[in-house]
Protein backbone atom coordinates (compact mmCIF):
# COMPACT_ATOMS: atom_id res chain seq x y z
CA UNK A 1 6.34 47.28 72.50
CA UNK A 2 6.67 48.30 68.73
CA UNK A 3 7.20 51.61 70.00
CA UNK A 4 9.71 50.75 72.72
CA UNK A 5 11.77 49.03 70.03
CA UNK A 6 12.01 52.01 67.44
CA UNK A 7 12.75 54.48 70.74
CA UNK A 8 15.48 52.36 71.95
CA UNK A 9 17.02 52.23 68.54
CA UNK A 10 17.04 56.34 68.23
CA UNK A 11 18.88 56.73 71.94
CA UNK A 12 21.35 54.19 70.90
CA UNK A 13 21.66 55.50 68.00
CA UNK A 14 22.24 59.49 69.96
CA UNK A 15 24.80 57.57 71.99
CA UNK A 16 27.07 55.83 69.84
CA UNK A 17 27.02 58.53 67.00
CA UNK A 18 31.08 59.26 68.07
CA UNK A 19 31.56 55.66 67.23
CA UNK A 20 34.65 55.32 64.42
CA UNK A 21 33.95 52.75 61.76
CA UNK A 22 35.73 53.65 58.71
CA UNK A 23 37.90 50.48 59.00
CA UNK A 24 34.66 48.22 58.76
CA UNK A 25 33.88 49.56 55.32
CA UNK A 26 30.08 50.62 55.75
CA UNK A 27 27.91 50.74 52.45
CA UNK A 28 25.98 53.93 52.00
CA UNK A 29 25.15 56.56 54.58
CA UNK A 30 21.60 55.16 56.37
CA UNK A 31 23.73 52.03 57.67
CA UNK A 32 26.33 53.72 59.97
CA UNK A 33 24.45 54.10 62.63
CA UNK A 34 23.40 50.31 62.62
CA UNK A 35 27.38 49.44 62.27
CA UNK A 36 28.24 51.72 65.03
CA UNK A 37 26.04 49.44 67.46
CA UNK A 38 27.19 46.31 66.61
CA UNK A 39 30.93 47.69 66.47
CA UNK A 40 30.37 49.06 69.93
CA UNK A 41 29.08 45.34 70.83
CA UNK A 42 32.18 43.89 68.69
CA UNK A 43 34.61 45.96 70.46
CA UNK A 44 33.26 45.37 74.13
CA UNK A 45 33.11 41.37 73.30
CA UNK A 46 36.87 41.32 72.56
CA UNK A 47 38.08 43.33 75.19
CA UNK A 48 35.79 41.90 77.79
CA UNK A 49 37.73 40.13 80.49
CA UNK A 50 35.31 37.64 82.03
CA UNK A 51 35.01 36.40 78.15
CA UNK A 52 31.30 35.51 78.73
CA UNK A 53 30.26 37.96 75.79
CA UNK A 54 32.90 36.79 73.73
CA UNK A 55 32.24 33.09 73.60
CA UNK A 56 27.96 34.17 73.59
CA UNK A 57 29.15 35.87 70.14
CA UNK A 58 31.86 34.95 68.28
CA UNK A 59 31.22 31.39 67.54
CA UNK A 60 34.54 29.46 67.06
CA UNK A 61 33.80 27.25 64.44
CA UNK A 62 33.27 30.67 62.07
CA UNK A 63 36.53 31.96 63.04
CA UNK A 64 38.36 28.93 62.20
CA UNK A 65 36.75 29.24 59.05
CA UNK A 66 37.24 32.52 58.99
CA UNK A 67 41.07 32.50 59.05
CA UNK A 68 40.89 29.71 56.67
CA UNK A 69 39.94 31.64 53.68
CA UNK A 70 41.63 34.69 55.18
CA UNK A 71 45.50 32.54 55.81
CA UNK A 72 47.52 35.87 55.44
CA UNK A 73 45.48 38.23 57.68
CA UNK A 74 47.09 37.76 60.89
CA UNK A 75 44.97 40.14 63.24
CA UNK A 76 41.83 39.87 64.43
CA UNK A 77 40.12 42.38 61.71
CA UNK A 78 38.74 40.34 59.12
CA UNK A 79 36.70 38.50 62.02
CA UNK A 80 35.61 41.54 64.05
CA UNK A 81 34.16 42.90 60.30
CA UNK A 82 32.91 39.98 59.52
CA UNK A 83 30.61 40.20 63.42
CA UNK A 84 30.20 43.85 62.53
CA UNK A 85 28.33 43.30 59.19
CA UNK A 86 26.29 40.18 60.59
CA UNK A 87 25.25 41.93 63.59
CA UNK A 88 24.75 45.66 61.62
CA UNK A 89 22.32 43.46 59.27
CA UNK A 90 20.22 41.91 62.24
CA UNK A 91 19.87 44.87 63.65
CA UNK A 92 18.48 47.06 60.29
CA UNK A 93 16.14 43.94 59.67
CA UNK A 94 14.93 44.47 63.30
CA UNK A 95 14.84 48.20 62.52
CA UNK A 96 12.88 47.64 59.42
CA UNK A 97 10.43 45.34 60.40
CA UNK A 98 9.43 47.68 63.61
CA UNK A 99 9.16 50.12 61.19
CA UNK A 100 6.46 48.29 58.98
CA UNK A 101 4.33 47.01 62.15
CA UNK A 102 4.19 50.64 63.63
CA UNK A 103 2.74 51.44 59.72
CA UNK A 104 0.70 48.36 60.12
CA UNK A 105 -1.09 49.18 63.27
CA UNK A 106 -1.51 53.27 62.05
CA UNK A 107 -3.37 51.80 58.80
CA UNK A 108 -5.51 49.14 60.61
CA UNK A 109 -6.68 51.96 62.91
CA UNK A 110 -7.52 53.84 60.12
CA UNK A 111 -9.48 51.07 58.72
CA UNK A 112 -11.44 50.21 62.04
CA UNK A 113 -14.43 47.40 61.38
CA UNK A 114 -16.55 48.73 64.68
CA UNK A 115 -17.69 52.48 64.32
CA UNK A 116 -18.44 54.62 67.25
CA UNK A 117 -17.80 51.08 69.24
CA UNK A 118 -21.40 49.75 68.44
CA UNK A 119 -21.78 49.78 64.66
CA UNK A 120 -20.72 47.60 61.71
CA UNK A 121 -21.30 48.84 58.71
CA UNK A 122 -23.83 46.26 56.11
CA UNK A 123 -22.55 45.55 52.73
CA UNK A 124 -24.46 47.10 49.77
CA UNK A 125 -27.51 44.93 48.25
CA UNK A 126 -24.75 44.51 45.04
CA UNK A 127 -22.33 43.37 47.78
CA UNK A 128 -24.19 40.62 49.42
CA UNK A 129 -23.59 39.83 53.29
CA UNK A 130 -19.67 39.22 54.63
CA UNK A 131 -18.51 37.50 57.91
CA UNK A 132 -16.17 39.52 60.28
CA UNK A 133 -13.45 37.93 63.05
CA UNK A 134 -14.26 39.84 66.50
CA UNK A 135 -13.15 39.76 69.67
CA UNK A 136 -15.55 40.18 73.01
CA UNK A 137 -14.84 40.74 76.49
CA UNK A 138 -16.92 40.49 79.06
CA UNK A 139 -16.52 42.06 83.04
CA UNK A 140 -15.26 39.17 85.40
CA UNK A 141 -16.40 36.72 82.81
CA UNK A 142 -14.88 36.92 79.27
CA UNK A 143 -11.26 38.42 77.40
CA UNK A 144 -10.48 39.13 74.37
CA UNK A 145 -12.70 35.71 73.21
CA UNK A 146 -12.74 35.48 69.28
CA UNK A 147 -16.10 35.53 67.52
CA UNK A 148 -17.59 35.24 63.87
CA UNK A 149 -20.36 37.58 63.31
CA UNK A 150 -22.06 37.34 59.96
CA UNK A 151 -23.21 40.27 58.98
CA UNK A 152 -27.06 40.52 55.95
CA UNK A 153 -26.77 42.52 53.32
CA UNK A 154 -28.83 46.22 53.38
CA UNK A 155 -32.19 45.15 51.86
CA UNK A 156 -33.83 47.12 49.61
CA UNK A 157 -37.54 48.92 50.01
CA UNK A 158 -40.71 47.49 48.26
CA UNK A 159 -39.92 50.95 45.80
CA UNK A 160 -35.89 50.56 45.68
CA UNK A 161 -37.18 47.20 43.90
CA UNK A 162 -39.38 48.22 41.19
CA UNK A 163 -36.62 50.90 40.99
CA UNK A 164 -34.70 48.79 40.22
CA UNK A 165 -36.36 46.51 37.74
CA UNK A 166 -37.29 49.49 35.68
CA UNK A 167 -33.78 50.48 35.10
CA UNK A 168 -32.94 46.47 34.52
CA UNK A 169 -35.86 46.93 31.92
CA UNK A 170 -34.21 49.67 30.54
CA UNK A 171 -30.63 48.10 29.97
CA UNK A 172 -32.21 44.88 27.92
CA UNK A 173 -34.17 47.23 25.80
CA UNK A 174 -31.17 48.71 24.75
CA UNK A 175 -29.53 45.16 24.40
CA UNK A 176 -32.22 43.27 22.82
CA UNK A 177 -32.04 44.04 19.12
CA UNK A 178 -28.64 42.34 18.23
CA UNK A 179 -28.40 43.29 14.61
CA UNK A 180 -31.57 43.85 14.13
CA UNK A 181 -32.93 47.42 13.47
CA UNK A 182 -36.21 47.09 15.34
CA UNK A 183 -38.41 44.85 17.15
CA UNK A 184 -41.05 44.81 14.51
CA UNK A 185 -37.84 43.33 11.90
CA UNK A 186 -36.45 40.80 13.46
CA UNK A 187 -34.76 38.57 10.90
CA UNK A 188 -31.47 38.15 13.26
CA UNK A 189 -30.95 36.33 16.47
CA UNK A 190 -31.96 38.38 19.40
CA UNK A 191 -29.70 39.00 22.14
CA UNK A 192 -31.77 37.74 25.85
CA UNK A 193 -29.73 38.49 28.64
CA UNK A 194 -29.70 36.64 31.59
CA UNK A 195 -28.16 38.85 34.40
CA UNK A 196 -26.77 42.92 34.11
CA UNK A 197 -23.45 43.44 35.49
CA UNK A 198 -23.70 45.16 39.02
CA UNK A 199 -27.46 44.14 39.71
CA UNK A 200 -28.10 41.53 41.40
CA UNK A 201 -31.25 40.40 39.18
CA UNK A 202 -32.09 37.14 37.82
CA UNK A 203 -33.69 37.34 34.17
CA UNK A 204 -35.47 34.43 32.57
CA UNK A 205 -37.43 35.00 29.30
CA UNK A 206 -40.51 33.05 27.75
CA UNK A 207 -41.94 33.20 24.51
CA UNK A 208 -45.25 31.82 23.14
CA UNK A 209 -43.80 30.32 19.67
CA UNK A 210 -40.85 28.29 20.54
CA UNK A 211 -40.90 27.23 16.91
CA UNK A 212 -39.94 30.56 15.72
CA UNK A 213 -38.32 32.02 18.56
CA UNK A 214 -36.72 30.21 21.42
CA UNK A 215 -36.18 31.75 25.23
CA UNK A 216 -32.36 32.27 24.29
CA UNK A 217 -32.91 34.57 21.74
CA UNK A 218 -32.85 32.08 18.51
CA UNK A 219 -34.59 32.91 15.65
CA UNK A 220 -35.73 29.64 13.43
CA UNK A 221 -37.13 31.97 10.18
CA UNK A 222 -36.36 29.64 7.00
CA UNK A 223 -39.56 28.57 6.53
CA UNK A 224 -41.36 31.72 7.19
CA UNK A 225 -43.18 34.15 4.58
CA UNK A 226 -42.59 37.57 3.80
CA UNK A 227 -46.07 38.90 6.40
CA UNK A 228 -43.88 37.58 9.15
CA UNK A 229 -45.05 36.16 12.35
CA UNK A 230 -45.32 37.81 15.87
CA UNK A 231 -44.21 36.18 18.70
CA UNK A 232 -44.88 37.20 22.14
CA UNK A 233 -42.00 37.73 24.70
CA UNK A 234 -41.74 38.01 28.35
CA UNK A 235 -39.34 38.98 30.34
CA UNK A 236 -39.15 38.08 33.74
CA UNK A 237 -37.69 39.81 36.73
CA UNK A 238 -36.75 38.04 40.32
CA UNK A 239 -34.86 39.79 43.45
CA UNK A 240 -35.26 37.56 46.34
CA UNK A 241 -38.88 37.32 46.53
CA UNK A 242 -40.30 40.35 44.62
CA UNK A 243 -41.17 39.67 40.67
CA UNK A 244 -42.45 41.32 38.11
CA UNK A 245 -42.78 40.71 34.44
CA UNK A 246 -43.06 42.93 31.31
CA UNK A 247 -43.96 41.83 27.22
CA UNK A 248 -42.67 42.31 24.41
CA UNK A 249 -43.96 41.78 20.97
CA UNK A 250 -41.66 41.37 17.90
CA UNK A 251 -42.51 40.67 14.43
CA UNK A 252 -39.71 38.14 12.92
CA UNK A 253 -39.62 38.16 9.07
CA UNK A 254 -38.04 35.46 6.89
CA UNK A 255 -34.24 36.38 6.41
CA UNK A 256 -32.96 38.73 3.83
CA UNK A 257 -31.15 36.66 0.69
CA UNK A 258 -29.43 37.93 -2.86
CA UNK A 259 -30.50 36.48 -6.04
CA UNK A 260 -27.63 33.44 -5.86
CA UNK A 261 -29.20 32.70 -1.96
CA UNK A 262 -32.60 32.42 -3.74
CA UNK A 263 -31.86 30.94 -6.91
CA UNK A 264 -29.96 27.78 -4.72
CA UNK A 265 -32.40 27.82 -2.25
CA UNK A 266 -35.30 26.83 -5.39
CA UNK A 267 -32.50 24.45 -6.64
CA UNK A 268 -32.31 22.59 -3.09
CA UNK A 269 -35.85 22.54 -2.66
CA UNK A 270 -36.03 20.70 -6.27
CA UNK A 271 -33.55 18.14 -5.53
CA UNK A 272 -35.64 17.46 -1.98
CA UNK A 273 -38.67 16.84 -3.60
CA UNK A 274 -36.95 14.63 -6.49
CA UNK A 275 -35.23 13.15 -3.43
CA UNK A 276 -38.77 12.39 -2.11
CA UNK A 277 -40.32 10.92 -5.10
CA UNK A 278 -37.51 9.13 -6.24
CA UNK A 279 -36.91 7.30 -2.59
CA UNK A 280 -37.44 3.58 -3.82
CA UNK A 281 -35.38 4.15 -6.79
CA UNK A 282 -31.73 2.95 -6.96
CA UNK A 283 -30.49 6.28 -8.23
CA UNK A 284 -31.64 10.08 -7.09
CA UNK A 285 -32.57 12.38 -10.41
CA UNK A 286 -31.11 15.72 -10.13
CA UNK A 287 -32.74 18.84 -11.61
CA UNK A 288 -32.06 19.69 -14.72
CA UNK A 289 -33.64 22.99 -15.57
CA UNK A 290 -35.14 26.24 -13.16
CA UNK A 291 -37.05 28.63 -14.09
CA UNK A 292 -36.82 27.62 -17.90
CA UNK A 293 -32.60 27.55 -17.38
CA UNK A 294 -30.69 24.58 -17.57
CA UNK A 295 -28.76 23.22 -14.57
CA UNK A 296 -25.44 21.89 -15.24
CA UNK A 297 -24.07 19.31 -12.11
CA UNK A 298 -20.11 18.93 -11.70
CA UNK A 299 -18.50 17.59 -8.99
CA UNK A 300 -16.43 19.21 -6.23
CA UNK A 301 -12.88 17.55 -6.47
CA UNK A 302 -10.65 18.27 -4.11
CA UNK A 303 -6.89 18.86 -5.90
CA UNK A 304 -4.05 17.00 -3.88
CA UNK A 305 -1.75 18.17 -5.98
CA UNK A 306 -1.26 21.51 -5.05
CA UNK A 307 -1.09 19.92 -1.67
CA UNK A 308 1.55 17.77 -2.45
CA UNK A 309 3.61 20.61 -4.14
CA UNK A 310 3.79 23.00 -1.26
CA UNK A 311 4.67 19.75 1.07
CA UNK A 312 7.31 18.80 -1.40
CA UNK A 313 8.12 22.80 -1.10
CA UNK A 314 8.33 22.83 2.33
CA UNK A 315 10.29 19.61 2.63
CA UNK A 316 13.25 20.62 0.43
CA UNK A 317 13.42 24.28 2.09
CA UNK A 318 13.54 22.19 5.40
CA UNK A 319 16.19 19.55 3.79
CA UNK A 320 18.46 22.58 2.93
CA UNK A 321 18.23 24.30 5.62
CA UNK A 322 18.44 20.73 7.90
CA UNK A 323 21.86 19.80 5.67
CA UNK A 324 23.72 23.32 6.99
CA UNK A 325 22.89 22.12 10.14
CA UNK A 326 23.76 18.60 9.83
CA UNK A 327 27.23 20.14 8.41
CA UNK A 328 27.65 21.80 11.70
CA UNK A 329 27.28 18.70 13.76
CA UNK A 330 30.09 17.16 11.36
CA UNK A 331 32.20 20.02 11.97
CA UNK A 332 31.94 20.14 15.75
CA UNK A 333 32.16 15.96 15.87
CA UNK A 334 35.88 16.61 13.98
CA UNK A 335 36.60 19.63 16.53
CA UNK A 336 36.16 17.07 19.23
CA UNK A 337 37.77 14.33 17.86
CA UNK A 338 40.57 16.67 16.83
CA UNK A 339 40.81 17.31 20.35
CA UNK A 340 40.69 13.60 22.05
CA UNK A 341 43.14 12.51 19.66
CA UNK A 342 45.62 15.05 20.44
CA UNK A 343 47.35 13.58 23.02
CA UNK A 344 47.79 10.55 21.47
CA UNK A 345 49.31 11.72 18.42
CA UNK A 346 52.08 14.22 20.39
CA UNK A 347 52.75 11.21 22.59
CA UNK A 348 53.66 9.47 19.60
CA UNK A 349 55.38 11.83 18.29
CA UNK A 350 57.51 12.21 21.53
CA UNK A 351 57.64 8.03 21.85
CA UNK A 352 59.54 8.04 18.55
CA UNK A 353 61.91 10.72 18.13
CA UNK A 354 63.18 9.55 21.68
CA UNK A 355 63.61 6.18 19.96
CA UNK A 356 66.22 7.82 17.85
CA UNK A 357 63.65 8.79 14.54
CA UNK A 358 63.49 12.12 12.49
CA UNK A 359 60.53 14.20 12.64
CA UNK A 360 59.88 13.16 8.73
CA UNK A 361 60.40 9.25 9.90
CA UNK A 362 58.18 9.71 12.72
CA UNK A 363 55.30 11.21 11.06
CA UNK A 364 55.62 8.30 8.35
CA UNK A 365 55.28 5.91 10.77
CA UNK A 366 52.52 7.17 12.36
CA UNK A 367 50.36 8.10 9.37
CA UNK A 368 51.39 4.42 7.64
CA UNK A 369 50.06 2.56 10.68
CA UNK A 370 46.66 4.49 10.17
CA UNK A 371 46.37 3.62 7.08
CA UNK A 372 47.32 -0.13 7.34
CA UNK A 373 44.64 -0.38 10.56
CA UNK A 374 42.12 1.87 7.78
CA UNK A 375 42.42 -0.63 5.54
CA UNK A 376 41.76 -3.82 7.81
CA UNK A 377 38.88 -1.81 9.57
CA UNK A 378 36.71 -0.20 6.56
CA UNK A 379 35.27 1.48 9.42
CA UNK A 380 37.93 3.09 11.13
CA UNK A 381 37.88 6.73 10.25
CA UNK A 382 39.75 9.96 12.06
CA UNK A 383 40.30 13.17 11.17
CA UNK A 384 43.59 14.16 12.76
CA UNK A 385 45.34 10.66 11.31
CA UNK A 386 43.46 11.45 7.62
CA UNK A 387 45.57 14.82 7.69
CA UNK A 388 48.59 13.49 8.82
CA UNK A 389 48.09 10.96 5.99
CA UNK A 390 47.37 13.69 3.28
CA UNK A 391 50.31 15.14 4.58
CA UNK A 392 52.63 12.38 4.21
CA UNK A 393 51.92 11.91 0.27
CA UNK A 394 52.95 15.71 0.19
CA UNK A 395 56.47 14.54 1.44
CA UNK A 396 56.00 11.81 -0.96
CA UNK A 397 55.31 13.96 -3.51
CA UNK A 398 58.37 15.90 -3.39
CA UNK A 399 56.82 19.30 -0.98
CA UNK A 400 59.29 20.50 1.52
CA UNK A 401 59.03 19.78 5.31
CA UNK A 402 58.60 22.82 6.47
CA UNK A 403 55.51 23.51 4.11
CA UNK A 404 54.19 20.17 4.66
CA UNK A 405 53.61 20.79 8.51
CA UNK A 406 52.63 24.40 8.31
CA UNK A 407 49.54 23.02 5.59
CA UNK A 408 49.05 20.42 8.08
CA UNK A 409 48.23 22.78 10.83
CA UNK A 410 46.16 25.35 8.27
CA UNK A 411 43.94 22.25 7.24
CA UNK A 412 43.12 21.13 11.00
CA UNK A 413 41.77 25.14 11.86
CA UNK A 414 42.93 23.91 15.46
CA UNK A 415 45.16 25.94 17.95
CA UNK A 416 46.68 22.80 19.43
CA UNK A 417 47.81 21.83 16.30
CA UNK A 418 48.99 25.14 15.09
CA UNK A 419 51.16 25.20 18.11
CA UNK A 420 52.37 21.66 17.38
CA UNK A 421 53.30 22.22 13.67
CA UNK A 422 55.01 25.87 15.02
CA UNK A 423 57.01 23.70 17.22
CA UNK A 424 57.98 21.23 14.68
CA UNK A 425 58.51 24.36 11.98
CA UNK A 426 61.02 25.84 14.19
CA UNK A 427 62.81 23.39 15.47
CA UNK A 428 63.39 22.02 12.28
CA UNK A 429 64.31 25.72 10.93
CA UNK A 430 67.13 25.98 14.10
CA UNK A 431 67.84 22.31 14.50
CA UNK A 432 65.80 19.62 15.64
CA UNK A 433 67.57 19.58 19.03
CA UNK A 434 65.49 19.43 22.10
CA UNK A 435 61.82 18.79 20.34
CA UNK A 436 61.91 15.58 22.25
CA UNK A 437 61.48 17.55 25.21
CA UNK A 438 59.33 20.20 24.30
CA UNK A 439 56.65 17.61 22.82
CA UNK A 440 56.91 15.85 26.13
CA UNK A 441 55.76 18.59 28.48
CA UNK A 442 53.05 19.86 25.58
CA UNK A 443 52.25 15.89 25.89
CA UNK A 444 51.89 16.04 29.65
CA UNK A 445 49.61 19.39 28.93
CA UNK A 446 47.60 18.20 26.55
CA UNK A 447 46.37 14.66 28.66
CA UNK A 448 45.90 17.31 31.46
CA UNK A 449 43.20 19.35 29.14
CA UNK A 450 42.05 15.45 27.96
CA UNK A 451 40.70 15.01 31.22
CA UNK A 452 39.03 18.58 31.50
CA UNK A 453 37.63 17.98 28.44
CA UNK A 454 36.48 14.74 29.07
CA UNK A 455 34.70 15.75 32.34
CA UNK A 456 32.74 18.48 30.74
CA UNK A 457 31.45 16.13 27.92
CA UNK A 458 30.37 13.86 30.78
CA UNK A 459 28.49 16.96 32.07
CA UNK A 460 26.57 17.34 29.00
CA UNK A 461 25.68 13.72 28.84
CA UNK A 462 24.61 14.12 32.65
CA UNK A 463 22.42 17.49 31.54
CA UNK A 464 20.21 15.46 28.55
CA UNK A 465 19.72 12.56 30.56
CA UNK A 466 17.80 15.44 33.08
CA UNK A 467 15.14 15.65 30.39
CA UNK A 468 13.90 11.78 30.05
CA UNK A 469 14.20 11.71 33.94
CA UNK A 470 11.94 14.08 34.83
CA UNK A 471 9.48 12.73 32.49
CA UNK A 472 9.81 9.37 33.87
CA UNK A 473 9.11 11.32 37.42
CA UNK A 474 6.15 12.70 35.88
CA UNK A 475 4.66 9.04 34.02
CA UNK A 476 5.11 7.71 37.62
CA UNK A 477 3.86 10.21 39.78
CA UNK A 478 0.88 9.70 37.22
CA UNK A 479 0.76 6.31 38.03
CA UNK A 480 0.68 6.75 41.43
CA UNK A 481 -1.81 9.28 41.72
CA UNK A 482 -4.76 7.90 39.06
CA UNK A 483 -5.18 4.50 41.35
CA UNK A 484 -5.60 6.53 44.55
CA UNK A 485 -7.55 9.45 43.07
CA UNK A 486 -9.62 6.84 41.85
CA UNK A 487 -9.86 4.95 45.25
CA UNK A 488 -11.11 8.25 46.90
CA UNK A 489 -13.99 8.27 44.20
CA UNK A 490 -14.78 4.71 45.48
């Protein structure tokens, strides 16, 4: 069938290569022959007269769409490339995926399970046995009928065995020694193994001093003289039911120490026999001489001091660098609030030169009723009304208008109210004629990026609230699950 699919697609391909289809836009040169089918197919489902292929394609719920997002196209083309590309697509993904099976039947042939029709081939003795998915038919009674066959392991000969344990032999003695130098100088753990990679051979170990040598390779030699003692090992080797065993002898010798390791190791043994003698006394008598030298005792103080300096270091870098950053939030809290307050202040602005004021009356009005609700609320604090405020004492104070607004607009490091104070500036320059006006469309523009602004604050607030949701998810999923996990147990 795979074949009959990727044969069809070549004739087709041989009879529709005179096909035009530079108005459908084709990407790259190995889809062309996939858009002249469907184009062909396109083409006959418009023109057909009956309309049966028509209405079997062209779905009329995706035209209507269609012409919705395409309202000035008034022909049919934007719909027949739209079919052309959807059913080009298809038709490579059919191509594709016959394609892929025709490689995935060559390479399981390749890789056939049954040999010659009668074998199946035994995995290795490293491999173990393995369990293959048949099929069986029988004449007249059976088809095709799916079977597991599991298939032993290739044993080994009685002399493949011992083979093999020699060589395992081998392998440990070259891993035995650890850091030890040789068997008869063992003052070092030894290193036992208890498999080698690749062979499947168990390896247990006994010893006949457990006291000075245990079966994982630990050597207990603190309390043992310079002759040494020798300690028998055996190794023992197991595949299936074949064993055999071989000995080792090693000689472990107390452990090399300097002159300090000796000297405390006399001191220590002085204090445990004062420790001894001295047991119903109220107070333990420490050493005070060796080996004719006197002993002096001090105590080991820990110094929290120097702790407490490099916290108190590590606190003020992180209190300098955490004030920049605090700064930062300040400054973007005033960017904000320079920007919901906005509006409110043009509106003003616009309320009260359409009542009649100046531009100079207008802005006293609004920065003295800031301060007057400042100084009944303590609390009350915003940026935008403090500069208006700092700029009326400059017209107080004697500074000219136009200077006055432009500082105003320098201080806020705000576009909106650069633009506002440029307004003002030059109206004010050329006559104050009209402002009412202008501020009253920049006040309609300004509520209009309000609410914009507003909605994407309310987007953030939406995005950290994801965070404490999910872990509430998690705590109750928890919840949920430790009562019924625990019910299974039961």
């Amino acid at each position: 069938m795979i074949i009959a699919i990727l044969v069809s697609f070549l004739i087709v391909f041989v009879t529709f290569r005179k096909i035009e289809i530079k108005q459908y836009e084709p990407v790259g040169k190995l889809v062309i022959p996939f858009y002249r089918l469907s184009a062909f197919i396109v083409e006959a489902s418009f023109k057909s007269k009956s309309g049966f292929l028509k209405r079997r394609i062209l779905k009329s719920q995706v035209v209507d769409s269609l012409k919705q997002i395409n309202p000035t196209d008034r022909s049919y083309h934007h719909i027949k490339k739209y079919y052309v590309e959807k059913i080009a697509t298809s038709f490579m993904v059919i191509f594709a995926g016959s394609i892929l099976a025709f490689i995935a039947i060559i390479s399981q042939r390749d890789s056939r399970i049954i040999i010659e029709d009668k074998y199946l081939e035994r995995g290795t003795f490293t491999q173990g046995s393995n369990t293959q998915k048949l099929t069986v038919s029988v004449e007249d009674e059976l088809l095709n009928q799916e079977v597991l066959i599991k298939i032993d392991e290739q044993q080994l000969t009685k002399a493949q065995v011992f083979k093999m344990f020699d060589k395992t032999k081998e392998w440990i003695d070259s891993q035995i020694l650890g850091k030890n130098t040789s068997l008869m100088e063992v003052r070092n753990n030894l290193k036992l193994p208890s498999f080698m990679e690749g062979v499947p051979v168990k390896i247990n170990w006994e010893t006949d001093n457990y006291e000075v040598l245990g079966s994982n390779g630990e050597v207990n030699n603190e309390e043992i003289n310079e002759e040494g003692v020798v300690v028998n090992l055996t190794v023992i080797l197991t595949y299936q039911s074949d064993t055999k065993s071989y000995d080792i002898q090693v000689k472990v010798l107390p452990p090399l120490l300097s002159k300090t390791d000796i000297l405390l190791k006399e001191i220590l043994k002085k204090v445990q026999i004062a420790n001894q003698d001295g047991v119903t006394k109220q107070y333990l008598e420490l050493p005070q001489d060796i080996n004719g030298k006197l002993i002096d005792w001090g105590e080991k103080k820990t110094n929290p001091g120097r702790i407490v300096l490099i916290i108190g270091i590590i606190a003020s870098i992180v209190i300098y660098c955490g004030k920049d950053k605090n700064l930062e939030g300040k400054v973007k809290k005033r960017e904000k609030e320079l920007l919901l307050d906005y509006p409110n202040i043009v509106s003003k602005l616009t309320l009260l030169l359409g009542a009649g004021m100046t531009v100079k009356n207008a802005w006293q009005k609004i920065a003295l009723d800031y301060r007057e609700k400042k100084e009944k609320d303590l609390k009350y604090y915003r940026y935008a009304y403090e500069e208006m405020l700092i700029a009326y004492y400059e017209l107080v104070g004697g500074v000219s208008e136009v200077k006055v607004y432009e500082n105003f607009g320098k201080r806020t490091k705000n576009q909106r109210y650069i633009k506002l104070t440029a307004l003002i500036t030059q109206n004010l320059r050329k006559g104050s004629r009209g402002l009412s006006e202008i501020l009253e469309n920049e006040s309609k523009e300004a509520f209009e990026e309000r609410k914009a602004y507003a909605k994407i604050i309310g987007e953030e607030a939406s995005t950290k609230l994801m965070l404490p949701m999910f872990l509430n998810l998690i705590l109750v999923l928890i919840m949920i699950m430790i009562p019924a996990c625990m019910s299974f147990q039961m």
